[in-house]
PDB file of N, CA and C in Angstrom:
ATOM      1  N   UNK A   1      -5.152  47.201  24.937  1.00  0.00           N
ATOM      2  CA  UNK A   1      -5.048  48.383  24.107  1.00  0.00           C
ATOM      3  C   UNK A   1      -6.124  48.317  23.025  1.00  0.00           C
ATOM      4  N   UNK A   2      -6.736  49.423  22.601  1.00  0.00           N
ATOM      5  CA  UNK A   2      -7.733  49.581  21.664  1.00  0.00           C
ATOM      6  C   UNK A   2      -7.794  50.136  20.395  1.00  0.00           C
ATOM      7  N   UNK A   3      -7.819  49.163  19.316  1.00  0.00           N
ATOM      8  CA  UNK A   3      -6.829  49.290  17.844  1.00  0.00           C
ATOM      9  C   UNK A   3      -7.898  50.404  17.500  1.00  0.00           C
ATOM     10  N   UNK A   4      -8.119  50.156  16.425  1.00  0.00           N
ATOM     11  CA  UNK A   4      -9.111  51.142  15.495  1.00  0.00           C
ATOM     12  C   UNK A   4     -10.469  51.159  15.662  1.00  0.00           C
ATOM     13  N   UNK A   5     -11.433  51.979  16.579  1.00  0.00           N
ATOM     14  CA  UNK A   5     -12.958  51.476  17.039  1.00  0.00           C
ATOM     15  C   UNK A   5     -13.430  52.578  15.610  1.00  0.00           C
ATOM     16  N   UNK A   6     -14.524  51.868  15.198  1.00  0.00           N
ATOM     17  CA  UNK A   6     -15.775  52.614  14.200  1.00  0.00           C
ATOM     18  C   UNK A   6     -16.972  52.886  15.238  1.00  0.00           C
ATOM     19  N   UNK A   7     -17.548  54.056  14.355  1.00  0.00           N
ATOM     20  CA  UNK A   7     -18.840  54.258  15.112  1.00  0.00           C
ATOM     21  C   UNK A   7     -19.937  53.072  15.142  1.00  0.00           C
ATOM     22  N   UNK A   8     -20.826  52.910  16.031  1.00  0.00           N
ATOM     23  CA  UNK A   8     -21.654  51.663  16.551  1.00  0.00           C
ATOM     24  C   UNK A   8     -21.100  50.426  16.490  1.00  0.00           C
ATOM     25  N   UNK A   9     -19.698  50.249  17.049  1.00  0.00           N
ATOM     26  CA  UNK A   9     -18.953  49.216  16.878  1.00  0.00           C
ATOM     27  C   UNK A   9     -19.256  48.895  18.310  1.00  0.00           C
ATOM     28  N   UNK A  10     -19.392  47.482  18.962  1.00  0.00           N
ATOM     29  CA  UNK A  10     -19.626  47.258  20.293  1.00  0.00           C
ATOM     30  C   UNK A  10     -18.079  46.768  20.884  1.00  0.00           C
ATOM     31  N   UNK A  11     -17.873  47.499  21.542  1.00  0.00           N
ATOM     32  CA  UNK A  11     -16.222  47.567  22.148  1.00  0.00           C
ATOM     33  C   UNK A  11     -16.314  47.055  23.842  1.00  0.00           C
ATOM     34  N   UNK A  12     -15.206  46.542  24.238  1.00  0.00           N
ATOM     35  CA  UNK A  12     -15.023  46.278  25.606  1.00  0.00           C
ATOM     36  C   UNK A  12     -13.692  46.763  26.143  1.00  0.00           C
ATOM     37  N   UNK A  13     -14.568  48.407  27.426  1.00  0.00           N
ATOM     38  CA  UNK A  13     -13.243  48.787  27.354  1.00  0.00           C
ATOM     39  C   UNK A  13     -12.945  48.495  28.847  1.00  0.00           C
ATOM     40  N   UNK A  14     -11.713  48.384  28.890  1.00  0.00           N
ATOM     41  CA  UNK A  14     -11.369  47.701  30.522  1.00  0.00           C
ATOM     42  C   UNK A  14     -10.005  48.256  30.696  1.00  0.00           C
ATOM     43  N   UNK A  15     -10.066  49.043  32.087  1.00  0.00           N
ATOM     44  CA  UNK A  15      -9.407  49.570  33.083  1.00  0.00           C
ATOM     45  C   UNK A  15      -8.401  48.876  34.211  1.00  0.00           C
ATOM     46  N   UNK A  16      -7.263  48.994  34.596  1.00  0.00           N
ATOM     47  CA  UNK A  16      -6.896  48.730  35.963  1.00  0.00           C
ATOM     48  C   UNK A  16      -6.166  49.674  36.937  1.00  0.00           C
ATOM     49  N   UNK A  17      -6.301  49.342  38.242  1.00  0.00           N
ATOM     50  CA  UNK A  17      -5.877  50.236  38.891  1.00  0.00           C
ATOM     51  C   UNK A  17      -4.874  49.310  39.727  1.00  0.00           C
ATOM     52  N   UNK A  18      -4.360  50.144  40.997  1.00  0.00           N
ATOM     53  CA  UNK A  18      -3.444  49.203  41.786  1.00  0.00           C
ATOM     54  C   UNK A  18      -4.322  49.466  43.041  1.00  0.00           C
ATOM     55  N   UNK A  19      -5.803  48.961  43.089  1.00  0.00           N
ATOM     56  CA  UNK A  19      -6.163  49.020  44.148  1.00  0.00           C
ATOM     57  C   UNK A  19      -7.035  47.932  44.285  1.00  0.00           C
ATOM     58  N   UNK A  20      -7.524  47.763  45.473  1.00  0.00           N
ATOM     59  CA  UNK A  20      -8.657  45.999  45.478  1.00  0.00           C
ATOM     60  C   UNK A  20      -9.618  47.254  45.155  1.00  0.00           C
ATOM     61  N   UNK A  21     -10.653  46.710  44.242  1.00  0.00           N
ATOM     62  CA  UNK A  21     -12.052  47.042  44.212  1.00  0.00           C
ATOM     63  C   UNK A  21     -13.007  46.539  44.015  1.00  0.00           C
ATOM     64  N   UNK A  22     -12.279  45.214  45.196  1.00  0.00           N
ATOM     65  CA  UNK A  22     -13.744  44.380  45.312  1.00  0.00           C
ATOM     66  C   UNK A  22     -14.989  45.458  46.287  1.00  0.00           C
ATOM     67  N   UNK A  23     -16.360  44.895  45.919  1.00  0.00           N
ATOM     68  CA  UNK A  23     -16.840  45.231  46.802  1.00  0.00           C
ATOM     69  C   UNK A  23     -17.312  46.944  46.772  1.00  0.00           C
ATOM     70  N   UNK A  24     -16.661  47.393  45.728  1.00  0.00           N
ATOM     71  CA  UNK A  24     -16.641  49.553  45.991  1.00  0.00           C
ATOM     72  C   UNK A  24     -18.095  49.353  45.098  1.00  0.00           C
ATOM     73  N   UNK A  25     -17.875  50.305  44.769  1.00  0.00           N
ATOM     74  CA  UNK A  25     -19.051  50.901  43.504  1.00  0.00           C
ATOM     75  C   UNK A  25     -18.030  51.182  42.483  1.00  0.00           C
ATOM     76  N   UNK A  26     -18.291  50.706  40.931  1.00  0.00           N
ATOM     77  CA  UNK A  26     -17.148  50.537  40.400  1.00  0.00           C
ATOM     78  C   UNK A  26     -17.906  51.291  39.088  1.00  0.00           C
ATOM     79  N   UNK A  27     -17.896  52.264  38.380  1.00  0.00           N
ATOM     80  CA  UNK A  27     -17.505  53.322  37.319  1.00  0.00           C
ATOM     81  C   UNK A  27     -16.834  53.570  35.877  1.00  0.00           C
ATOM     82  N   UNK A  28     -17.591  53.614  34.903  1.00  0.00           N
ATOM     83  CA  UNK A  28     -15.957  54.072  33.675  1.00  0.00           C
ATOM     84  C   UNK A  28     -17.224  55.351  33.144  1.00  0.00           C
ATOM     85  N   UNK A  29     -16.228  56.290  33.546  1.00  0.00           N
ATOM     86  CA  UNK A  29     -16.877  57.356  33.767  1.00  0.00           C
ATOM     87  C   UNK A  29     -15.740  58.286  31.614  1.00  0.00           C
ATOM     88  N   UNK A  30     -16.044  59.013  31.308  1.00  0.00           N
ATOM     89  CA  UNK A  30     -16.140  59.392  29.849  1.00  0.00           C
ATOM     90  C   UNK A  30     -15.878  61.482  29.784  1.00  0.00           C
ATOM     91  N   UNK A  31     -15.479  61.668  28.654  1.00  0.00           N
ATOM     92  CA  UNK A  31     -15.529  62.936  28.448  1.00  0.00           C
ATOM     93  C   UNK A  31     -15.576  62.407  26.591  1.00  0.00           C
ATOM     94  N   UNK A  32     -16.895  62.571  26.315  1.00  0.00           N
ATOM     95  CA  UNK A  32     -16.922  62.262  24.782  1.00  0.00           C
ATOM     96  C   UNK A  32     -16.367  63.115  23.843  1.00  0.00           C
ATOM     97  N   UNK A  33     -16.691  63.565  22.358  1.00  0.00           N
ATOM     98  CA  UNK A  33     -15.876  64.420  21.644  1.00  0.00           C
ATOM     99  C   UNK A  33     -16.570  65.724  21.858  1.00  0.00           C
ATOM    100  N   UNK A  34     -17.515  66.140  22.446  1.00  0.00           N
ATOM    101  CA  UNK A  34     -18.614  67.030  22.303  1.00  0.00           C
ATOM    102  C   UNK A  34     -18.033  68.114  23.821  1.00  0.00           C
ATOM    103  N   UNK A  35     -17.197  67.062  24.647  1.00  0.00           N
ATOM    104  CA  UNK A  35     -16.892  67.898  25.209  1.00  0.00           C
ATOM    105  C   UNK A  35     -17.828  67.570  26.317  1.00  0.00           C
ATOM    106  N   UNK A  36     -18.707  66.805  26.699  1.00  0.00           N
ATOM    107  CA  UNK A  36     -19.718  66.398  27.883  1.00  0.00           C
ATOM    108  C   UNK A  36     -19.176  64.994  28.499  1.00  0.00           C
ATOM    109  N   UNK A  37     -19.747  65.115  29.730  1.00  0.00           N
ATOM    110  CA  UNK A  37     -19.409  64.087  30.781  1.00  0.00           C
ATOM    111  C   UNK A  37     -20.154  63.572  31.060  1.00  0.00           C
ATOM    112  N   UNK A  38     -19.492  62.009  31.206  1.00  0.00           N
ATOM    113  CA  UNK A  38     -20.602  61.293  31.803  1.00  0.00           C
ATOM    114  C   UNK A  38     -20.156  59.797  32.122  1.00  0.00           C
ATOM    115  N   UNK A  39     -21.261  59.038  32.353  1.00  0.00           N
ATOM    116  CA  UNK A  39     -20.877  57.521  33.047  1.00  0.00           C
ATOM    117  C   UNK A  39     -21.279  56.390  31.877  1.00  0.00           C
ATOM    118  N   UNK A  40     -21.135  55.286  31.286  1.00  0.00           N
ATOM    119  CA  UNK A  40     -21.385  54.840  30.930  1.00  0.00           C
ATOM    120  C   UNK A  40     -22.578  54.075  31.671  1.00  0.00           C
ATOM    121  N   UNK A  41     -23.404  53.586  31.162  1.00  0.00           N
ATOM    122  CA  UNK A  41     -24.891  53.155  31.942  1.00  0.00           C
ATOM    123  C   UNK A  41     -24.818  51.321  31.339  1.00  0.00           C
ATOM    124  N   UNK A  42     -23.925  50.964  30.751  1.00  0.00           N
ATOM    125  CA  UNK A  42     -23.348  49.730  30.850  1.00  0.00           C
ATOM    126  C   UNK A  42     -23.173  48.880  31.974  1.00  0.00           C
ATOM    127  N   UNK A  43     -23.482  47.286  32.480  1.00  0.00           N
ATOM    128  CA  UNK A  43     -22.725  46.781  33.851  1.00  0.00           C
ATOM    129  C   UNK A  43     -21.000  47.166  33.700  1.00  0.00           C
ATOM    130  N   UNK A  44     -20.946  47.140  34.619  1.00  0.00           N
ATOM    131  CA  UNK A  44     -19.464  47.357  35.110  1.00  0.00           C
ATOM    132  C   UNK A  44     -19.005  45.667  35.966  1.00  0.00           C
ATOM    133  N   UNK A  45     -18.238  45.118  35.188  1.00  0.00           N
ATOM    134  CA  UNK A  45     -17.793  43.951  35.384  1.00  0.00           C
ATOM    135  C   UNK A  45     -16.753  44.276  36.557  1.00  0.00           C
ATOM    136  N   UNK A  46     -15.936  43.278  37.657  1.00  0.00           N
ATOM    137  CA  UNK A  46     -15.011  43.005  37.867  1.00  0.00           C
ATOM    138  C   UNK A  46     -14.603  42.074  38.189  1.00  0.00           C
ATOM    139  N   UNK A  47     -13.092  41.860  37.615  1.00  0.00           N
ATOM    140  CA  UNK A  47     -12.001  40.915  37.175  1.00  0.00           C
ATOM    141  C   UNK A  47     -10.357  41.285  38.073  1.00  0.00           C
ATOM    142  N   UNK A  48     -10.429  40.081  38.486  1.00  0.00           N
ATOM    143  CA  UNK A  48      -9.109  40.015  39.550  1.00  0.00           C
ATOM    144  C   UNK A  48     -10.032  40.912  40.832  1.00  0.00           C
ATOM    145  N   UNK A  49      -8.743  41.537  40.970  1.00  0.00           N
ATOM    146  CA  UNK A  49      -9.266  42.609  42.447  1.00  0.00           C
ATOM    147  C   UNK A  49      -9.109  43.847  42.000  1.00  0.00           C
ATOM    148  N   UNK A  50      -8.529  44.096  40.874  1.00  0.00           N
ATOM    149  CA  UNK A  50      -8.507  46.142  40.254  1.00  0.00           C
ATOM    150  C   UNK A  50      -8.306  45.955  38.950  1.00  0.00           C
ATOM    151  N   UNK A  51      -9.522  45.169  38.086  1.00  0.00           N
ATOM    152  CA  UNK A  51      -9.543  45.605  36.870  1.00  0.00           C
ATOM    153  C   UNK A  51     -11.475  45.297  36.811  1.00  0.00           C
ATOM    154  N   UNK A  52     -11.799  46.508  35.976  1.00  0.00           N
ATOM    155  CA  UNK A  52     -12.876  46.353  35.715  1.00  0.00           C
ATOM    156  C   UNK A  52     -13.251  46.635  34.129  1.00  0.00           C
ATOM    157  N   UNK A  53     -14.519  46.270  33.771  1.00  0.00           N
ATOM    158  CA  UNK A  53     -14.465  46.191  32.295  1.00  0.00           C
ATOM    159  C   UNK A  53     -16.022  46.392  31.782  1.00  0.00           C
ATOM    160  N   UNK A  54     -16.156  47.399  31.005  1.00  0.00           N
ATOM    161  CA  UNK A  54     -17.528  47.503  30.359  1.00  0.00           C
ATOM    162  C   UNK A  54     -17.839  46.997  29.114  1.00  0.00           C
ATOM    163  N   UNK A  55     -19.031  46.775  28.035  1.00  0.00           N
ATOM    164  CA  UNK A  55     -19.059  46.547  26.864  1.00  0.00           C
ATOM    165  C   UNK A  55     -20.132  47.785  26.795  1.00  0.00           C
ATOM    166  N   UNK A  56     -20.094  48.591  25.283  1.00  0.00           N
ATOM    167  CA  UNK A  56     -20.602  49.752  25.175  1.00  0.00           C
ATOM    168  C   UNK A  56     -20.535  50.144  23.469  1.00  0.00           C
ATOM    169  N   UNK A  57     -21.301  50.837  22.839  1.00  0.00           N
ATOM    170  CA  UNK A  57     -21.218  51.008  21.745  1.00  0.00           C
ATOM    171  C   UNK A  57     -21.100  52.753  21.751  1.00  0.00           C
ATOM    172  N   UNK A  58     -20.518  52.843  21.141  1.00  0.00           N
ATOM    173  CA  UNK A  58     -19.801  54.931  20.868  1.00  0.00           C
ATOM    174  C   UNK A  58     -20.675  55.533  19.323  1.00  0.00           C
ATOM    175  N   UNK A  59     -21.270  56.071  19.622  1.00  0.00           N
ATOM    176  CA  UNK A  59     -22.451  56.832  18.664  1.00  0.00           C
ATOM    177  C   UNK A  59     -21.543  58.246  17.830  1.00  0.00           C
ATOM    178  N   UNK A  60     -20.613  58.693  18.858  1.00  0.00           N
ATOM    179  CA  UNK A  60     -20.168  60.046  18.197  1.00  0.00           C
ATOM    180  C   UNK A  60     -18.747  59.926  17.890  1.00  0.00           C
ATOM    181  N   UNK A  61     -18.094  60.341  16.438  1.00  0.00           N
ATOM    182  CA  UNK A  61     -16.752  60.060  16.360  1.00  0.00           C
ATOM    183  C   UNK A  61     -16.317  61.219  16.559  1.00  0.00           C
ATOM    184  N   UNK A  62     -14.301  60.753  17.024  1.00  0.00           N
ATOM    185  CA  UNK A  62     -13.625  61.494  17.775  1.00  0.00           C
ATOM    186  C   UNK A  62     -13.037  61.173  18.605  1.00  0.00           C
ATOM    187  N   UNK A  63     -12.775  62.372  19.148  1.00  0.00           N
ATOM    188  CA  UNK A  63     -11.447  61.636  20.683  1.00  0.00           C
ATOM    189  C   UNK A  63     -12.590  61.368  21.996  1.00  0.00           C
ATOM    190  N   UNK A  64     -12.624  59.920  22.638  1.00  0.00           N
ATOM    191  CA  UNK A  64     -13.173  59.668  23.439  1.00  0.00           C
ATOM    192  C   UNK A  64     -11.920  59.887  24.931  1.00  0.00           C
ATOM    193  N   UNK A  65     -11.882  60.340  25.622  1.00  0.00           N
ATOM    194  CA  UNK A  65     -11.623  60.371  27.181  1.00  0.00           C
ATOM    195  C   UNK A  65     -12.132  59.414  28.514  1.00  0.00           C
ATOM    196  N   UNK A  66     -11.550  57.929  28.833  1.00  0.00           N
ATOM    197  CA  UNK A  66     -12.140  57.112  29.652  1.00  0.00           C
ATOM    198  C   UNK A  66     -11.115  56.732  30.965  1.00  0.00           C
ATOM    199  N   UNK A  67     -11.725  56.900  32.415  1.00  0.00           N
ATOM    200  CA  UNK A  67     -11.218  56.167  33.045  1.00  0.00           C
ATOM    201  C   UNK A  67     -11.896  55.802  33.875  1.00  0.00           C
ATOM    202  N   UNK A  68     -11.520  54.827  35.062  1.00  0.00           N
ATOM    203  CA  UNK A  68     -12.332  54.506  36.536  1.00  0.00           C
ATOM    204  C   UNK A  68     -12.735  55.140  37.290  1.00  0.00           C
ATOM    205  N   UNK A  69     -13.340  55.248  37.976  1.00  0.00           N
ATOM    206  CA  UNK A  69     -14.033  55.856  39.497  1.00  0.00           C
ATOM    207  C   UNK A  69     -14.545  54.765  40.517  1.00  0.00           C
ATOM    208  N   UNK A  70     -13.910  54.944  41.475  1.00  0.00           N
ATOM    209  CA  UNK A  70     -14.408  53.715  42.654  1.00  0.00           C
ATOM    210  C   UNK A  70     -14.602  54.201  43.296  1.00  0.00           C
ATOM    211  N   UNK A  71     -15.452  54.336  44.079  1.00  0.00           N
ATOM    212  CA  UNK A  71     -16.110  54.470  45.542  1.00  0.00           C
ATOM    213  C   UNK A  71     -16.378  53.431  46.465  1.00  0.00           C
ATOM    214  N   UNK A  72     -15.770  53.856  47.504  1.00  0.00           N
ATOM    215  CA  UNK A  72     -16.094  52.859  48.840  1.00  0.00           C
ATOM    216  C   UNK A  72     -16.902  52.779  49.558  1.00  0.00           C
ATOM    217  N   UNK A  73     -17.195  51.902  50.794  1.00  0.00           N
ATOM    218  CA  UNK A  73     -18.603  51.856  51.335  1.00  0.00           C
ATOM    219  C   UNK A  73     -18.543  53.144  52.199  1.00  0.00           C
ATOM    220  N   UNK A  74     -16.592  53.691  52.648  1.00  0.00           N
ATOM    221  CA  UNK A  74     -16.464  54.965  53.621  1.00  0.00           C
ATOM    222  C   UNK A  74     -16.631  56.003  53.150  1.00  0.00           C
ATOM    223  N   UNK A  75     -16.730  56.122  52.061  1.00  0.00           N
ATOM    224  CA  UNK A  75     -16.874  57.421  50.975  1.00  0.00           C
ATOM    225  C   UNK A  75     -16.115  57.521  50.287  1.00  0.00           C
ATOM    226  N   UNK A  76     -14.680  57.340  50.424  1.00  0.00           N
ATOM    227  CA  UNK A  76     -13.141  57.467  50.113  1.00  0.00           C
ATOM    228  C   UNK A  76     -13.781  56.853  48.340  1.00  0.00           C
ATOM    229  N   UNK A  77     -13.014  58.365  47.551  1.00  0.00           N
ATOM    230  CA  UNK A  77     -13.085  57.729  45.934  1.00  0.00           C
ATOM    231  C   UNK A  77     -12.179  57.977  45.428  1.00  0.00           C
ATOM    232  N   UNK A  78     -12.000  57.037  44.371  1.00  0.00           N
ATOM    233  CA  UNK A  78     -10.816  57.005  43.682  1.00  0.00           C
ATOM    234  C   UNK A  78     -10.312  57.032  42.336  1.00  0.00           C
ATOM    235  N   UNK A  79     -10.351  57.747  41.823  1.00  0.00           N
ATOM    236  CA  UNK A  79      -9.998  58.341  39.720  1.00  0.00           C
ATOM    237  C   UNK A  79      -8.704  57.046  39.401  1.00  0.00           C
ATOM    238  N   UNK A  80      -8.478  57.034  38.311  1.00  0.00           N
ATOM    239  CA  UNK A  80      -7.498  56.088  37.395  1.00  0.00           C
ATOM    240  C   UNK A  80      -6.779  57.070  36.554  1.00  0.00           C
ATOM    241  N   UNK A  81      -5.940  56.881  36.373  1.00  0.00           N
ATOM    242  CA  UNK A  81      -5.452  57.600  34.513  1.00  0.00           C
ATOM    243  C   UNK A  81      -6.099  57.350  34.257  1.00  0.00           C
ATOM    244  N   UNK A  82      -6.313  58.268  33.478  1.00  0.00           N
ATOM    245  CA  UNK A  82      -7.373  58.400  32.117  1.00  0.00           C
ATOM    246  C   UNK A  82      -6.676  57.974  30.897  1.00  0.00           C
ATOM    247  N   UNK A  83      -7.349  57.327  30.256  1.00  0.00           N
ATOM    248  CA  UNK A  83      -6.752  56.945  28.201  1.00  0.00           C
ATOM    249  C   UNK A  83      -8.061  57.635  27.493  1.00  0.00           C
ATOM    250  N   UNK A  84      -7.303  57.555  26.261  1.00  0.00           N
ATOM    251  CA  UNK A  84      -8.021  58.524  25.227  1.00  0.00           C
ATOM    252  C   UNK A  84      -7.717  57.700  23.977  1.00  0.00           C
ATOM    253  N   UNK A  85      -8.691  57.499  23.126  1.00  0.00           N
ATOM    254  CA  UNK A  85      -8.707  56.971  21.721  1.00  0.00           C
ATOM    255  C   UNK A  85      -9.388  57.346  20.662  1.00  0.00           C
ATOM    256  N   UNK A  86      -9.492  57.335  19.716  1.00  0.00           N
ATOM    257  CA  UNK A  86     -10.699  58.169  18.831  1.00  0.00           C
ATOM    258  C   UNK A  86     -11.720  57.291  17.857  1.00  0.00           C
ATOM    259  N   UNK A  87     -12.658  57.749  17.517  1.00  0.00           N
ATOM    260  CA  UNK A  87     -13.687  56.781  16.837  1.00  0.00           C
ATOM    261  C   UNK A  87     -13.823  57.167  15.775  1.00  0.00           C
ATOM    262  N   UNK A  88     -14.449  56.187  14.884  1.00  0.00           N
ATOM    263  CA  UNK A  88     -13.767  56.636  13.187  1.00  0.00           C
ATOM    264  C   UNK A  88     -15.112  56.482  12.929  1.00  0.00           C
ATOM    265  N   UNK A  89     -15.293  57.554  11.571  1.00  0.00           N
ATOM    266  CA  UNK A  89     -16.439  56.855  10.934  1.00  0.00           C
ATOM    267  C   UNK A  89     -15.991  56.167   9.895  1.00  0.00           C
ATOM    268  N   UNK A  90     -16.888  55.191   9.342  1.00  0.00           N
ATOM    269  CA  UNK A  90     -16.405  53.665   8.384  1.00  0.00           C
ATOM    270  C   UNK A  90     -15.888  54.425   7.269  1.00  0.00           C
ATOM    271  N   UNK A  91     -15.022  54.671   6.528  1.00  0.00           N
ATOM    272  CA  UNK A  91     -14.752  55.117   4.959  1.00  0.00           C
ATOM    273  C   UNK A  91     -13.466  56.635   5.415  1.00  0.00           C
ATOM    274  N   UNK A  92     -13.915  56.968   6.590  1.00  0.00           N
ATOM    275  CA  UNK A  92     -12.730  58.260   6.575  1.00  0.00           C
ATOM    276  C   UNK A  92     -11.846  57.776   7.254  1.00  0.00           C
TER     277      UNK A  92
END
């Protein structure tokens, strides 16, 4: 769980699913506060067989929107719940 993040704070955020994803193409894909989408361009670690984990620093405060995306070598892809947390600036 992810206590209180500040802006340019370097955070590690990590996902699990109930699926093996060894081996997929593995994702922590974002909907920032601005309202735009996108992938984090971070490595994408994985740990056990369905948890994966990025390190990343958040530039814009607000409610951030994060979850997984896996893709397989068959095409077959696969979304996570999504979590949501917000980013502070230092003093507010």
């Amino acid at each position: 769980m992810i206590e209180k993040v500040f802006l340019n704070q370097t955070i590690t955020i990590g996902l699990a699913g109930n699926i093996d994803v060894t081996g997929a193409v593995n994702e922590i894909r974002y909907i920032n506060p601005r309202g735009e989408r996108g992938v984090f361009d971070t490595p994408v670690e994985v740990h056990g067989k369905s948890r994966i984990r990025t390190k990343t620093k958040l530039t814009i405060p607000g409610k951030w929107t994060v979850w997984a995306h896996t893709t397989f070598s068959n095409g077959d892809s696969f979304p996570s719940t999504s979590y949501s947390f917000t980013v502070f600036e230092e003093g507010k």
